[in-house]
PDB file of N, CA and C in Angstrom:
ATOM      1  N   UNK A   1     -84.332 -21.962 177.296  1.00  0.00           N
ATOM      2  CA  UNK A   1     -83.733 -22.643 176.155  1.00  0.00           C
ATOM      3  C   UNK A   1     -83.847 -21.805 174.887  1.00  0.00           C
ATOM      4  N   UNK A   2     -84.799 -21.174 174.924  1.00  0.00           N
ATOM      5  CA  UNK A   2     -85.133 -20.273 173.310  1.00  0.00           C
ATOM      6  C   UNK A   2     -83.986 -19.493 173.328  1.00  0.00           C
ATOM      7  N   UNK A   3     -83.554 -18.605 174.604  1.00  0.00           N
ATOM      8  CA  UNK A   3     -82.496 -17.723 174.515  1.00  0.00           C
ATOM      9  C   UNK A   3     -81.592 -18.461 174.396  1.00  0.00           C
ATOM     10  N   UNK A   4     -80.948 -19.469 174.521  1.00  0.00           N
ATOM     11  CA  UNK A   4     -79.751 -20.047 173.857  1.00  0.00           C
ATOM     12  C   UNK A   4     -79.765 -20.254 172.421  1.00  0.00           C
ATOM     13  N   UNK A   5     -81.028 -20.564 171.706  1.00  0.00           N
ATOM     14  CA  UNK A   5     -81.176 -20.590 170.502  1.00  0.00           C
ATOM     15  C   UNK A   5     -80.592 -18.905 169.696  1.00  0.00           C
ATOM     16  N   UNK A   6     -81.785 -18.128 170.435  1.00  0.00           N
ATOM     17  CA  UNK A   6     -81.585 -17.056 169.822  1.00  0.00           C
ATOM     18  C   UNK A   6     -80.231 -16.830 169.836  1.00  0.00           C
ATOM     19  N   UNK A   7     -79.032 -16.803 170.676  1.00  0.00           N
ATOM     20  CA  UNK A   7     -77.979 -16.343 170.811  1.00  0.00           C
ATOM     21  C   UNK A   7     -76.958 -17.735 169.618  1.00  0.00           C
ATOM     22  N   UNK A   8     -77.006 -18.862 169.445  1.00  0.00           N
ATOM     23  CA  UNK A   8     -76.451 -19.748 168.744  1.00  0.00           C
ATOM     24  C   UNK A   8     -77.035 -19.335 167.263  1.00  0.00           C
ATOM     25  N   UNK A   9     -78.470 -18.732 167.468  1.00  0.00           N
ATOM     26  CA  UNK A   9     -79.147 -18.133 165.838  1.00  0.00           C
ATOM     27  C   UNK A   9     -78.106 -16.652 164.921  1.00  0.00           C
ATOM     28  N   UNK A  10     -77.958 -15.845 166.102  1.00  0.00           N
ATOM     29  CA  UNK A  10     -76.865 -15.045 166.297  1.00  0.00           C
ATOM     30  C   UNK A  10     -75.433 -15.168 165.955  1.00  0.00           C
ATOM     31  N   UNK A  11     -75.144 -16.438 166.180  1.00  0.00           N
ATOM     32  CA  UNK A  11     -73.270 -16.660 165.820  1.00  0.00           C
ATOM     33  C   UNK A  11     -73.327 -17.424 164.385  1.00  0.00           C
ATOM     34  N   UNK A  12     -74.376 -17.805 164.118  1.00  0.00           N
ATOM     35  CA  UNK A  12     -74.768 -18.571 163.158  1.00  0.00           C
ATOM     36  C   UNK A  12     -74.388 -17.300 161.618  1.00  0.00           C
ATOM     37  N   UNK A  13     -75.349 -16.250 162.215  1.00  0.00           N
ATOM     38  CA  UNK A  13     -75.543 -15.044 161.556  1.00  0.00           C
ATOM     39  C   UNK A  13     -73.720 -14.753 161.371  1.00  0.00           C
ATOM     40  N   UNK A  14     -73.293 -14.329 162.312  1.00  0.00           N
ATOM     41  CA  UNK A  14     -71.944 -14.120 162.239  1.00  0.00           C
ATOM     42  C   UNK A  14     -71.487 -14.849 161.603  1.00  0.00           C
ATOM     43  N   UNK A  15     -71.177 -16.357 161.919  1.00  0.00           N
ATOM     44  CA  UNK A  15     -70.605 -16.770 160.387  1.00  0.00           C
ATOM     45  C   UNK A  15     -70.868 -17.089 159.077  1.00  0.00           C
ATOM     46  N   UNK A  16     -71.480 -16.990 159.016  1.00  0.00           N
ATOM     47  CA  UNK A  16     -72.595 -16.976 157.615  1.00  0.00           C
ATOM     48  C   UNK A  16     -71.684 -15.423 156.810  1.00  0.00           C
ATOM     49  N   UNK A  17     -71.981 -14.380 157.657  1.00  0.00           N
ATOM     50  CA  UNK A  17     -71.662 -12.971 156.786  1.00  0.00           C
ATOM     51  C   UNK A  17     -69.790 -13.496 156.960  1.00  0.00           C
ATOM     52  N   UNK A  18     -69.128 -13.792 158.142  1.00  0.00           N
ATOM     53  CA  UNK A  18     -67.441 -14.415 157.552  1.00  0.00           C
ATOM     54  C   UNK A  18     -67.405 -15.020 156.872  1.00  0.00           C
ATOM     55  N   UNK A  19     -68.075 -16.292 156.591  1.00  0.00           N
ATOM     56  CA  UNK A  19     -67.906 -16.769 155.049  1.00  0.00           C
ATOM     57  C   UNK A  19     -67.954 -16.203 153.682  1.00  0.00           C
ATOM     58  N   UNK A  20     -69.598 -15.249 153.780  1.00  0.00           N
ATOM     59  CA  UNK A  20     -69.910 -14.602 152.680  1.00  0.00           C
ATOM     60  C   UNK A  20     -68.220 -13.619 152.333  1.00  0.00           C
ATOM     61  N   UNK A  21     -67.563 -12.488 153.235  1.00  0.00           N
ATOM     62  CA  UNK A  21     -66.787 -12.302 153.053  1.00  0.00           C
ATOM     63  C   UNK A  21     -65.347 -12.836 152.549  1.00  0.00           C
ATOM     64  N   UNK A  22     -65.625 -14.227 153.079  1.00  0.00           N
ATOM     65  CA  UNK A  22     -64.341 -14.709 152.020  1.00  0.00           C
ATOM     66  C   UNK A  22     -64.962 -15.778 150.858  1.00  0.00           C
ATOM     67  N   UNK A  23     -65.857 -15.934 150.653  1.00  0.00           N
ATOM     68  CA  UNK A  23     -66.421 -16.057 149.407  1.00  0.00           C
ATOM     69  C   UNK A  23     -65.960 -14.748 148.287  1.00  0.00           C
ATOM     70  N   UNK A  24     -66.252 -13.501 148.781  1.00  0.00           N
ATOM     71  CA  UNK A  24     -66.221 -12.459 147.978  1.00  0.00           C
ATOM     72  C   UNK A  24     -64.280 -12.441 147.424  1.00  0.00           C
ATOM     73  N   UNK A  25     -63.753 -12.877 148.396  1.00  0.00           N
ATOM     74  CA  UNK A  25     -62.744 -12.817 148.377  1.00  0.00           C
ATOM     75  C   UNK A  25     -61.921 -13.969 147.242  1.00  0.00           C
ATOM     76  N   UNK A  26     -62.978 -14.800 146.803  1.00  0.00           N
ATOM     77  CA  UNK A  26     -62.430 -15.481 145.451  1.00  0.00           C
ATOM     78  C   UNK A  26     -62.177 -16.637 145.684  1.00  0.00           C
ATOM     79  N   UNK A  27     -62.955 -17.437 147.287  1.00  0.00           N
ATOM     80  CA  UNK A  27     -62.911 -18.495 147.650  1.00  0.00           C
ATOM     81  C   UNK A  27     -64.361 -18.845 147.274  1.00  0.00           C
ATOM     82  N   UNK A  28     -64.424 -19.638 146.507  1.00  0.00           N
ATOM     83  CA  UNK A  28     -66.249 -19.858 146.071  1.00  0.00           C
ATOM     84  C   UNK A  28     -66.684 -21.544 146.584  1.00  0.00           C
ATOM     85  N   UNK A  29     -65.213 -21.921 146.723  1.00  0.00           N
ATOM     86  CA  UNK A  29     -65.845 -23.262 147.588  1.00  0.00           C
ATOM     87  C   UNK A  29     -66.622 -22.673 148.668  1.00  0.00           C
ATOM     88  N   UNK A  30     -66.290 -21.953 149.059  1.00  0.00           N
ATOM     89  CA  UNK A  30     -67.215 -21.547 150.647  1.00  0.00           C
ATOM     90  C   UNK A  30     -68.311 -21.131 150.672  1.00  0.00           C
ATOM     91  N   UNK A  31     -69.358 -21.095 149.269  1.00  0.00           N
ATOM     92  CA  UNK A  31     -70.839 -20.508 149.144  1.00  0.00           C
ATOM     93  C   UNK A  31     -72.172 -21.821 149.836  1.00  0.00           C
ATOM     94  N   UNK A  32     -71.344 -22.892 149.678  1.00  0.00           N
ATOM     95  CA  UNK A  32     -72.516 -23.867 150.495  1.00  0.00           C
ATOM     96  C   UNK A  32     -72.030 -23.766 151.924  1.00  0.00           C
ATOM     97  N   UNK A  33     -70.680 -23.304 152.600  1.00  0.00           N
ATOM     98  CA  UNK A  33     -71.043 -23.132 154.366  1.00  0.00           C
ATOM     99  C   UNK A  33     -71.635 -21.967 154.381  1.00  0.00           C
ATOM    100  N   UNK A  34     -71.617 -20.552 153.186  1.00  0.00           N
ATOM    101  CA  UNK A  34     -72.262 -19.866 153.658  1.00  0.00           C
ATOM    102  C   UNK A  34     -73.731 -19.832 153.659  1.00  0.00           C
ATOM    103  N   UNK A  35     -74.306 -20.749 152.667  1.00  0.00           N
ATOM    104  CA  UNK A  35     -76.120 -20.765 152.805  1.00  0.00           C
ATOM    105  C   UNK A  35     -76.438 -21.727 153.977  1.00  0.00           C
ATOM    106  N   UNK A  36     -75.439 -22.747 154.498  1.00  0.00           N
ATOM    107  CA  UNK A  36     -75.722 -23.485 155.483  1.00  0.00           C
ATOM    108  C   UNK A  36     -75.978 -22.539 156.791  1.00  0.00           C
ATOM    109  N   UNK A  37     -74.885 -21.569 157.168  1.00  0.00           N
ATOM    110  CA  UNK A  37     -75.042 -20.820 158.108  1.00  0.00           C
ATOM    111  C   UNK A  37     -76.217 -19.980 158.138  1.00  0.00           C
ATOM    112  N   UNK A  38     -76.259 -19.336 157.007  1.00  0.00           N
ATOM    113  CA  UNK A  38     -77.775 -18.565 156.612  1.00  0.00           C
ATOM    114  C   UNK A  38     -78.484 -19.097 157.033  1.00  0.00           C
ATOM    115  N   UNK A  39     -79.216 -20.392 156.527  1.00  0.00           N
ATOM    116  CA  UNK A  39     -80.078 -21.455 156.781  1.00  0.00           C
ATOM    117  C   UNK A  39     -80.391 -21.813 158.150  1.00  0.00           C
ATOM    118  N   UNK A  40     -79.413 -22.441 158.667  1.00  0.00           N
ATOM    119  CA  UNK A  40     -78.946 -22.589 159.998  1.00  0.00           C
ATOM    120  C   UNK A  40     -79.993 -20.903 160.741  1.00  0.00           C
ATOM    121  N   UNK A  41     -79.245 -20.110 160.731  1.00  0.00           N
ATOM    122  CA  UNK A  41     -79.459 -18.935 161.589  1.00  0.00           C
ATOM    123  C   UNK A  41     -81.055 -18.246 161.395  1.00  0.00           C
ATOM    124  N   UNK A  42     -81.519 -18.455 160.411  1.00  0.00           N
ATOM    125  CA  UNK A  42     -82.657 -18.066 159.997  1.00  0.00           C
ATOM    126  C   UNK A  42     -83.865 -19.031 160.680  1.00  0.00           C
ATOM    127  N   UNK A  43     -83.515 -20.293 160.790  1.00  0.00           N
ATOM    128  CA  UNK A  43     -84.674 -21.276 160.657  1.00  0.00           C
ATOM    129  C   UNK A  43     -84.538 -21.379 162.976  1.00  0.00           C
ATOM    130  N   UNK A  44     -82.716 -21.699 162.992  1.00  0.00           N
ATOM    131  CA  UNK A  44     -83.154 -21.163 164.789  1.00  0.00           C
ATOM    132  C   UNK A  44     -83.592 -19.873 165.176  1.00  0.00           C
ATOM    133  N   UNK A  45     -83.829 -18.897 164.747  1.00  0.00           N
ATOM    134  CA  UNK A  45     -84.298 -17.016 164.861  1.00  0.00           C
ATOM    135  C   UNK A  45     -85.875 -17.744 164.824  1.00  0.00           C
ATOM    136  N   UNK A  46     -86.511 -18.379 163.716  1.00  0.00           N
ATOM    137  CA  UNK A  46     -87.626 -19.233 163.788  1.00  0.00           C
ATOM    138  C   UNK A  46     -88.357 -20.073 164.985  1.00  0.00           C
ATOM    139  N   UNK A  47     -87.014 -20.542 165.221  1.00  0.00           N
ATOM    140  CA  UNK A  47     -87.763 -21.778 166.525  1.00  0.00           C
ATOM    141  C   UNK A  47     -87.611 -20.349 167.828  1.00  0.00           C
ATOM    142  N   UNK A  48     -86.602 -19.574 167.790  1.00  0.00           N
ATOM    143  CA  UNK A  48     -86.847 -19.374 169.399  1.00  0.00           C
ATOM    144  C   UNK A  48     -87.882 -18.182 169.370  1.00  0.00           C
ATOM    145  N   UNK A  49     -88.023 -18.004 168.274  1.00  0.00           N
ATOM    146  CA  UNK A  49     -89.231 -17.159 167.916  1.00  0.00           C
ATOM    147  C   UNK A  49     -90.993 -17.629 168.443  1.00  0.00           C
ATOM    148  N   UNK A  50     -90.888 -19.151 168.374  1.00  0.00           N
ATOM    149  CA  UNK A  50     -91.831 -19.252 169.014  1.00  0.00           C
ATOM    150  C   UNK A  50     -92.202 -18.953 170.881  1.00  0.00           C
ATOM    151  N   UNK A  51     -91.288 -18.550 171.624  1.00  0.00           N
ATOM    152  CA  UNK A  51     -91.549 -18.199 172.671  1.00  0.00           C
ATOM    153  C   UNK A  51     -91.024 -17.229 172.874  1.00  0.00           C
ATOM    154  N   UNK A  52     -90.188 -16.488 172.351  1.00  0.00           N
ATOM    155  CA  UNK A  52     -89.581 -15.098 172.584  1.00  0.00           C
ATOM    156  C   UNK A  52     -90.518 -13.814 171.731  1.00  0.00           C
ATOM    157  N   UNK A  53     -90.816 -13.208 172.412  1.00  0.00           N
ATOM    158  CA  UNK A  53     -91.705 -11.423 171.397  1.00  0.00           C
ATOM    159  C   UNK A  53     -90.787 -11.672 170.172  1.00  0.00           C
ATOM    160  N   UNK A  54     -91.853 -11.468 168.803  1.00  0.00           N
ATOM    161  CA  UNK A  54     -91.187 -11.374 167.990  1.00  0.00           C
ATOM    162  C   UNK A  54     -89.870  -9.622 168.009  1.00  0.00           C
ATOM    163  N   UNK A  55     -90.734  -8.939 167.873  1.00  0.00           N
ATOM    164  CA  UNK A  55     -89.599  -7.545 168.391  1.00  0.00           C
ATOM    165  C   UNK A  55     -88.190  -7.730 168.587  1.00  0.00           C
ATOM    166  N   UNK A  56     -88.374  -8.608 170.032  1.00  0.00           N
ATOM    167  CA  UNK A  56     -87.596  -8.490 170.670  1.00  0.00           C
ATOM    168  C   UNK A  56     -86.074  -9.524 170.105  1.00  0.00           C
ATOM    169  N   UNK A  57     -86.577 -10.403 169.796  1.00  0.00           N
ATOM    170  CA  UNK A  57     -86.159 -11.364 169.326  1.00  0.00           C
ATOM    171  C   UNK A  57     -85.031 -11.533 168.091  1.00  0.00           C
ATOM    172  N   UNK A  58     -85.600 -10.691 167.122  1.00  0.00           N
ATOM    173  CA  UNK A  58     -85.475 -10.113 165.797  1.00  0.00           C
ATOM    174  C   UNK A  58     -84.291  -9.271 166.239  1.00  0.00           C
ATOM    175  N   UNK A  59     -84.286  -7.888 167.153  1.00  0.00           N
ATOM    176  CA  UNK A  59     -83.330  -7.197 167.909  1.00  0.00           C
ATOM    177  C   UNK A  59     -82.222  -7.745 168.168  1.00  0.00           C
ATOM    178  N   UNK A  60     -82.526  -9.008 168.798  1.00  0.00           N
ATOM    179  CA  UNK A  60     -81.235  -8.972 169.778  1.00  0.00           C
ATOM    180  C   UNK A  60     -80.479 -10.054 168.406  1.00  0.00           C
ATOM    181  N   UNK A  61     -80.979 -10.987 167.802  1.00  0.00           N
ATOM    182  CA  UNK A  61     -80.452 -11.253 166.432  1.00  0.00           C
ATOM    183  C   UNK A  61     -79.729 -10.377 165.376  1.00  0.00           C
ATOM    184  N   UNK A  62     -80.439  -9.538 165.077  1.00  0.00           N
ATOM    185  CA  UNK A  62     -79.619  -8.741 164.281  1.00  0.00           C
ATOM    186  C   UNK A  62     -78.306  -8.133 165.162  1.00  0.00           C
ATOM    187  N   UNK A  63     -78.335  -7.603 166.297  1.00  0.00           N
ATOM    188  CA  UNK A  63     -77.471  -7.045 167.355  1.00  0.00           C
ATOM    189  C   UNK A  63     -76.240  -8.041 167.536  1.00  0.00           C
ATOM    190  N   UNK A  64     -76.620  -9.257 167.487  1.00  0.00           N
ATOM    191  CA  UNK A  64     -75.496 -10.314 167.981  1.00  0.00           C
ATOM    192  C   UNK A  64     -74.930  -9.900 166.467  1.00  0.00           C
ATOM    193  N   UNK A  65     -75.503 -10.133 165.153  1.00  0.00           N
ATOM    194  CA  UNK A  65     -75.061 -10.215 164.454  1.00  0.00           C
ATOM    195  C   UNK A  65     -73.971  -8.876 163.864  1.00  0.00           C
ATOM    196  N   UNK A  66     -74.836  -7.620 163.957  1.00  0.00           N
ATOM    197  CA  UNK A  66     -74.080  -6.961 163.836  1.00  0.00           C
ATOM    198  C   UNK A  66     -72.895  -6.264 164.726  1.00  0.00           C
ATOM    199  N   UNK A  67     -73.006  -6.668 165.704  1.00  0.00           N
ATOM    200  CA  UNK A  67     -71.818  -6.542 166.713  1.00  0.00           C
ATOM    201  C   UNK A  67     -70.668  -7.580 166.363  1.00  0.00           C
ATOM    202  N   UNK A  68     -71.337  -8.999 166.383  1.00  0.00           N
ATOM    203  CA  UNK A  68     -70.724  -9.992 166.332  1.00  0.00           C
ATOM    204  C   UNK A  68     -69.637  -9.571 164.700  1.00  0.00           C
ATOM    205  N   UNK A  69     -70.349  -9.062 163.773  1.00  0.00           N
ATOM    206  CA  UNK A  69     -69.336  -9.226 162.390  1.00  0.00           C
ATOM    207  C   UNK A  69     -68.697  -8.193 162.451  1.00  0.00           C
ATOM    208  N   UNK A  70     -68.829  -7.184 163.510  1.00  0.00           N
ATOM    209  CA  UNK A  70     -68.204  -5.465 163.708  1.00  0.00           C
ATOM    210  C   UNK A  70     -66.879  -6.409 164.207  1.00  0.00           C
ATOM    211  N   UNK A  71     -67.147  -7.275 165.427  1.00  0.00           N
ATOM    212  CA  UNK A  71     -65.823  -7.537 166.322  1.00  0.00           C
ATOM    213  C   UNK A  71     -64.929  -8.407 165.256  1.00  0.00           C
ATOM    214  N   UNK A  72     -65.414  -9.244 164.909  1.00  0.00           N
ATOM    215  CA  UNK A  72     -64.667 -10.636 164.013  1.00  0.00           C
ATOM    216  C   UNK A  72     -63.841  -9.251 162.685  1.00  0.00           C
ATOM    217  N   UNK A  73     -64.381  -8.276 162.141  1.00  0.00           N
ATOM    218  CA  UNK A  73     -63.884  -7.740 161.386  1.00  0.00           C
ATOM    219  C   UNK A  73     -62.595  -6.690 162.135  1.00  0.00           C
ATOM    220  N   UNK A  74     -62.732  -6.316 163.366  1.00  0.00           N
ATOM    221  CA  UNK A  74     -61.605  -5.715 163.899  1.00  0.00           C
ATOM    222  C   UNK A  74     -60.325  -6.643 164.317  1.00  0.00           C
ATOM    223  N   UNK A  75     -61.027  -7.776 164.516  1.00  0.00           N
ATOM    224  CA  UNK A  75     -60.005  -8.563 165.081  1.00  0.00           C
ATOM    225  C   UNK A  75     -58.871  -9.369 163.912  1.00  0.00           C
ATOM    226  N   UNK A  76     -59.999  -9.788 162.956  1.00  0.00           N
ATOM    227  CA  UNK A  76     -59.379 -10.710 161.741  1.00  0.00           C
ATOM    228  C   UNK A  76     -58.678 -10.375 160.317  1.00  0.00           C
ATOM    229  N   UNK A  77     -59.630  -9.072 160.052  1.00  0.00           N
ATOM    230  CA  UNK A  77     -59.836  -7.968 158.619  1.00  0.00           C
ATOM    231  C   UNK A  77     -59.030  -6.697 159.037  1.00  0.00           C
ATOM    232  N   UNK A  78     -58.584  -6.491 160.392  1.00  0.00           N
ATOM    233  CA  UNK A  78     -57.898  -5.259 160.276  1.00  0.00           C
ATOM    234  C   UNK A  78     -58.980  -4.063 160.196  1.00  0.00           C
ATOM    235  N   UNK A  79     -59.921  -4.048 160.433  1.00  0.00           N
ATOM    236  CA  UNK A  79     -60.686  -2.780 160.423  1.00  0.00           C
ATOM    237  C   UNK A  79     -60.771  -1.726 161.330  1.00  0.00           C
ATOM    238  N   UNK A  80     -60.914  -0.783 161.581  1.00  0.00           N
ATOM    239  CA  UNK A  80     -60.923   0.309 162.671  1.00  0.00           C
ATOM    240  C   UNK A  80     -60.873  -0.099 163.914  1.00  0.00           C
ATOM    241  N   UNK A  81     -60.400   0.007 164.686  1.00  0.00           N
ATOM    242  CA  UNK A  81     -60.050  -0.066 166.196  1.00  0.00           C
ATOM    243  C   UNK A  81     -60.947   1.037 167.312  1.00  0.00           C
ATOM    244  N   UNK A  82     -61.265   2.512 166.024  1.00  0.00           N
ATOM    245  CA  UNK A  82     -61.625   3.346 166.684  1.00  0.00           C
ATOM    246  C   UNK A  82     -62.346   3.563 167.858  1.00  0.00           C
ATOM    247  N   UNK A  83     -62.467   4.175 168.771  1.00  0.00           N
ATOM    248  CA  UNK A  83     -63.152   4.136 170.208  1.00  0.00           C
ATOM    249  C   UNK A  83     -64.320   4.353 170.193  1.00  0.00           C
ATOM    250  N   UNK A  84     -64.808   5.364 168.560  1.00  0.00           N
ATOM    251  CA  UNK A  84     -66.055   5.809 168.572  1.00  0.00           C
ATOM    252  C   UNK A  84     -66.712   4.327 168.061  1.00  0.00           C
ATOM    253  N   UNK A  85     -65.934   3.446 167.303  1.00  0.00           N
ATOM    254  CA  UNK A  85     -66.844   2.001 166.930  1.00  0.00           C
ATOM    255  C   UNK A  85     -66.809   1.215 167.900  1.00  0.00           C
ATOM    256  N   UNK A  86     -65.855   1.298 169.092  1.00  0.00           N
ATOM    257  CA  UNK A  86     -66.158   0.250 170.214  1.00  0.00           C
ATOM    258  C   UNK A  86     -67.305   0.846 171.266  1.00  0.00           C
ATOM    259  N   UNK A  87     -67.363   1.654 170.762  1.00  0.00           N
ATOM    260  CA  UNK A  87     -68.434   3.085 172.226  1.00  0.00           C
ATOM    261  C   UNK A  87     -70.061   2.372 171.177  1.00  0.00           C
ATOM    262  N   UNK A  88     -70.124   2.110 170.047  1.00  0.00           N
ATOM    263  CA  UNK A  88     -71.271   2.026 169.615  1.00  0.00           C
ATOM    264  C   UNK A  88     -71.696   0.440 169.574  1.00  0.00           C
ATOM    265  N   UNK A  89     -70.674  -0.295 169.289  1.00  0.00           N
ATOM    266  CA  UNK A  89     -70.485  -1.761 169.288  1.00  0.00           C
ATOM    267  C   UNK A  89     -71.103  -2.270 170.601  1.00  0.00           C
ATOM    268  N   UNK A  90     -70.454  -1.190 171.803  1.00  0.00           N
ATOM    269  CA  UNK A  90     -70.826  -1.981 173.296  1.00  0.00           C
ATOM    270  C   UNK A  90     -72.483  -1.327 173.438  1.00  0.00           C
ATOM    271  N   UNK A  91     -73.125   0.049 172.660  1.00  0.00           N
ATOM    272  CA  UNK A  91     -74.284   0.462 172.867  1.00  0.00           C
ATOM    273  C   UNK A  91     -75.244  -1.023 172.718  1.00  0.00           C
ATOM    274  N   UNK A  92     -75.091  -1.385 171.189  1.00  0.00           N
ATOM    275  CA  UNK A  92     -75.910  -2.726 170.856  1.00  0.00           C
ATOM    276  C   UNK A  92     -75.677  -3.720 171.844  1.00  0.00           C
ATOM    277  N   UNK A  93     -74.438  -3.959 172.219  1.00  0.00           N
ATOM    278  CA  UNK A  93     -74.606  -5.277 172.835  1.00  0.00           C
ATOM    279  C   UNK A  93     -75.598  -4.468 174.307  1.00  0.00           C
ATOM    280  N   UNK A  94     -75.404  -3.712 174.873  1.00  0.00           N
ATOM    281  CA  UNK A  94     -76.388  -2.785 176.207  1.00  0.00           C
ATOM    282  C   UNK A  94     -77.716  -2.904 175.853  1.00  0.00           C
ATOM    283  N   UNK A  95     -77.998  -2.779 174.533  1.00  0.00           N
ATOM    284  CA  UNK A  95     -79.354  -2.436 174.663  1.00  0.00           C
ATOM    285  C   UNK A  95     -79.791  -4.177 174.167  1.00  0.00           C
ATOM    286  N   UNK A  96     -79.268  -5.119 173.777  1.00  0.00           N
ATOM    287  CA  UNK A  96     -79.414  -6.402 173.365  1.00  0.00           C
ATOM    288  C   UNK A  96     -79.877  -7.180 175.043  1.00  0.00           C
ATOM    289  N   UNK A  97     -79.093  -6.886 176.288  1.00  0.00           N
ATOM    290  CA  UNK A  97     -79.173  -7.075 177.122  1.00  0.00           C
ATOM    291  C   UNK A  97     -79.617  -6.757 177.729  1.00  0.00           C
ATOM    292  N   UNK A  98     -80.442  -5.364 177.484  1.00  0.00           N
ATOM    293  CA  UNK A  98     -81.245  -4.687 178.314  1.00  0.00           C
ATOM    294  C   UNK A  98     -82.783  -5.286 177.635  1.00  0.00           C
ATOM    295  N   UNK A  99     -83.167  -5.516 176.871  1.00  0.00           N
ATOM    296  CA  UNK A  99     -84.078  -6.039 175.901  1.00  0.00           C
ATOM    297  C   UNK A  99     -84.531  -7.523 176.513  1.00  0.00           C
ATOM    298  N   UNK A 100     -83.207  -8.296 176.977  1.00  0.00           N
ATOM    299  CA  UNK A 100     -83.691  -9.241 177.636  1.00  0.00           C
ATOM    300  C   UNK A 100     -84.126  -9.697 179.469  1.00  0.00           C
ATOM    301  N   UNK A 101     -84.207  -8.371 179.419  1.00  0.00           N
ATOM    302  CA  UNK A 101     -84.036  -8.244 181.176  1.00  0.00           C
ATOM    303  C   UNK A 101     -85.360  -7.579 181.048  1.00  0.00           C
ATOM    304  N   UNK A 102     -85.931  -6.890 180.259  1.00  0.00           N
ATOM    305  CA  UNK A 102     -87.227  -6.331 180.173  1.00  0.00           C
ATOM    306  C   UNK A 102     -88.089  -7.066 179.334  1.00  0.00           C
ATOM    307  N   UNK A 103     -88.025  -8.252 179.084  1.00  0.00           N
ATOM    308  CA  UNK A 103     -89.130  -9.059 178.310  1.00  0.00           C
ATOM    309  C   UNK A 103     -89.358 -10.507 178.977  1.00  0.00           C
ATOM    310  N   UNK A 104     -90.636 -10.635 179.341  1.00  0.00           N
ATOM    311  CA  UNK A 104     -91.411 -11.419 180.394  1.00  0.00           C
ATOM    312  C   UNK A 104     -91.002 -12.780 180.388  1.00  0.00           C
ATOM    313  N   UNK A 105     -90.750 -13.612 178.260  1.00  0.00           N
ATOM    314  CA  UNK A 105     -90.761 -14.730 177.872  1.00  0.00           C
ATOM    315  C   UNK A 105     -89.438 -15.451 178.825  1.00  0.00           C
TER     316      UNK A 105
END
């Protein structure tokens, strides 16, 4: 169950930074879904923290996250397509998954 957290703590993260981005974008109604998501993602990274290695945990969070806002930005924002950002995009998610295949919790 923690790893479902961690991974829902993860998309949480992801939308939290899509909001923040269209906040920036001059939509400012959207600054309370973005501290909700923050909030949200920070406090489940917390709970599944209690049975997952912190390390490990922390890793694969930031990883969802930064993969997760790499993809949402190619897909939505128009950003690079490049092969060298999908070759590094799929490294994190490899080593996110490899992280959980080598930790006991």
């Amino acid at each position: 169950m923690a790893w479902i957290i961690l991974c829902l703590a993860g998309f949480m993260e992801v939308a939290g930074v899509v909001t923040l981005n269209e906040y920036n974008r001059r939509r400012s109604y959207l600054i309370f879904f973005m501290a909700t998501f923050m909030i949200l993602s920070v406090s489940l990274l917390g709970f599944a923290l209690r049975t997952i290695p912190m390390g490990t945990g922390y890793a694969i969070w930031t990883g969802i996250g930064a993969a997760g806002g790499t993809i949402v930005g190619m897909l939505f924002y128009h950003e690079s397509h490049d092969w060298k950002r999908i070759l590094f995009i799929s490294l994190i998610i490899i080593g996110a998954v490899g992280l959980k295949f080598t930790t006991g919790a």
